[in-house]
Protein backbone atom coordinates (compact mmCIF):
# COMPACT_ATOMS: atom_id res chain seq x y z
CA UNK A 1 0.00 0.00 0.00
CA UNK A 2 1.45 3.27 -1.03
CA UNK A 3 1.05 5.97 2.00
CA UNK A 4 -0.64 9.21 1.63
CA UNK A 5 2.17 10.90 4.08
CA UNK A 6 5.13 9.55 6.18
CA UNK A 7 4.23 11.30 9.77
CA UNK A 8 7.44 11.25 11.34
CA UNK A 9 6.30 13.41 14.53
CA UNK A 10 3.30 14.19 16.41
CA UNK A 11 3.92 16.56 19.67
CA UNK A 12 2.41 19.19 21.74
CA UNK A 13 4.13 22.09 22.99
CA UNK A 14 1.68 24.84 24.70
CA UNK A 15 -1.51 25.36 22.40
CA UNK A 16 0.65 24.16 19.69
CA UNK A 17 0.35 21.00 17.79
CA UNK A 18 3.90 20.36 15.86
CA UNK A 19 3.86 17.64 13.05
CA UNK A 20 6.52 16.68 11.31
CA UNK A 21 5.41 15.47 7.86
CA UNK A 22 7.28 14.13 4.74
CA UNK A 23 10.33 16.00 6.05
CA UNK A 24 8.95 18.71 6.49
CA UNK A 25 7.43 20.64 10.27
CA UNK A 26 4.80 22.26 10.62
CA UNK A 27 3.15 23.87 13.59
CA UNK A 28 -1.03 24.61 14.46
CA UNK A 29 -2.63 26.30 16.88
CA UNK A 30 -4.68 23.35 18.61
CA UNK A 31 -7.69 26.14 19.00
CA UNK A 32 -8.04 27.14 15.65
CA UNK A 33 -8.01 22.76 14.29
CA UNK A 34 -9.92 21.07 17.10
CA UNK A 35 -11.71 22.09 20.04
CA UNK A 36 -11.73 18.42 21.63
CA UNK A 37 -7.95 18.68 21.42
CA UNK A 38 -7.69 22.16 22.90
CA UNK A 39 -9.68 20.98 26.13
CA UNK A 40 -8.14 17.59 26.41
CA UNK A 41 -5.82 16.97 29.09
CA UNK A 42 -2.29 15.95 28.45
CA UNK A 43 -2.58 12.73 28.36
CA UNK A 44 -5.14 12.19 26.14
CA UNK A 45 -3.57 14.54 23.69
CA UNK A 46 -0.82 11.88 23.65
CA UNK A 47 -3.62 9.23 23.15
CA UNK A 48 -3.21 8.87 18.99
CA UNK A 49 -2.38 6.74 16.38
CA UNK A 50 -1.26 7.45 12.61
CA UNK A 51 -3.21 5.73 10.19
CA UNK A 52 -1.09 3.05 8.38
CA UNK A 53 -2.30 4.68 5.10
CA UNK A 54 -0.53 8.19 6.35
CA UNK A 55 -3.86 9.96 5.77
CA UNK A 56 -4.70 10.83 9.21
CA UNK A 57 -4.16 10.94 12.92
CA UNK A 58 -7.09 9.19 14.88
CA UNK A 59 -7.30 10.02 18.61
CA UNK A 60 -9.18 6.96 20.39
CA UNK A 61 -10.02 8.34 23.80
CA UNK A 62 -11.09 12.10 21.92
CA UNK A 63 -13.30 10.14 18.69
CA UNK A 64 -11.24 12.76 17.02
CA UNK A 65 -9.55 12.03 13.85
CA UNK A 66 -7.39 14.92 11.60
CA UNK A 67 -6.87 14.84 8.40
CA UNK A 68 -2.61 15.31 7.38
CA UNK A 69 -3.95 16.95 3.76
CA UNK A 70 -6.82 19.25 5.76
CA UNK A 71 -4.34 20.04 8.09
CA UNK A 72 -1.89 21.16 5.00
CA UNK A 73 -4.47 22.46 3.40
CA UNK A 74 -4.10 20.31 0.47
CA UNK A 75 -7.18 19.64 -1.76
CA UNK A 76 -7.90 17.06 -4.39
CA UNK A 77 -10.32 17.41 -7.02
CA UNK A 78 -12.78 15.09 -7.57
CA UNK A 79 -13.46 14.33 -11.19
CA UNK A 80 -16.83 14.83 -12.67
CA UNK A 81 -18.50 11.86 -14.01
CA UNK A 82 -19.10 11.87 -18.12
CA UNK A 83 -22.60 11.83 -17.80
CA UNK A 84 -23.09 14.37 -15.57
CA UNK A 85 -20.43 16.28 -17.48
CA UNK A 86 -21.94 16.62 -20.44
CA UNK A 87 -25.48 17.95 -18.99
């Protein structure tokens, strides 16, 4: 299975959630992405998994999952389908 992303690191420091994706970091303000994760305590913020596929980050104890391409703000266009293309 190709990956979507290679997560290499997933910390908190403060209100700020710093990832570390395809070699690259990148820092959020847990307020402005989640409000579960800005009221969770510590521990639970340390609660997550990576998805195998690299897509997301899935916090068990939260029910919160993040997206790594919302959270890069990378979009994907959908195609349209022929029939409804042509109408």
């Amino acid at each position: 299975m190709n990956k979507a992303h290679e997560v290499q690191e997933v910390a908190f420091r403060g209100d700020a959630l710093i990832l570390v994706v395809d070699g690259q970091r990148h820092e959020f303000a847990i307020s402005g992405i989640s409000r579960k994760l800005a009221q969770a305590s510590p521990e639970q913020r340390t609660g997550f998994v990576v998805s195998p596929s690299g897509y997301g980050i899935h916090w068990i104890d939260l029910d919160e999952d993040l997206s790594i391409d919302g959270l890069l703000g990378i979009k994907h266009h959908c195609p349209v389908p022929a029939a409804r293309a042509r109408r």
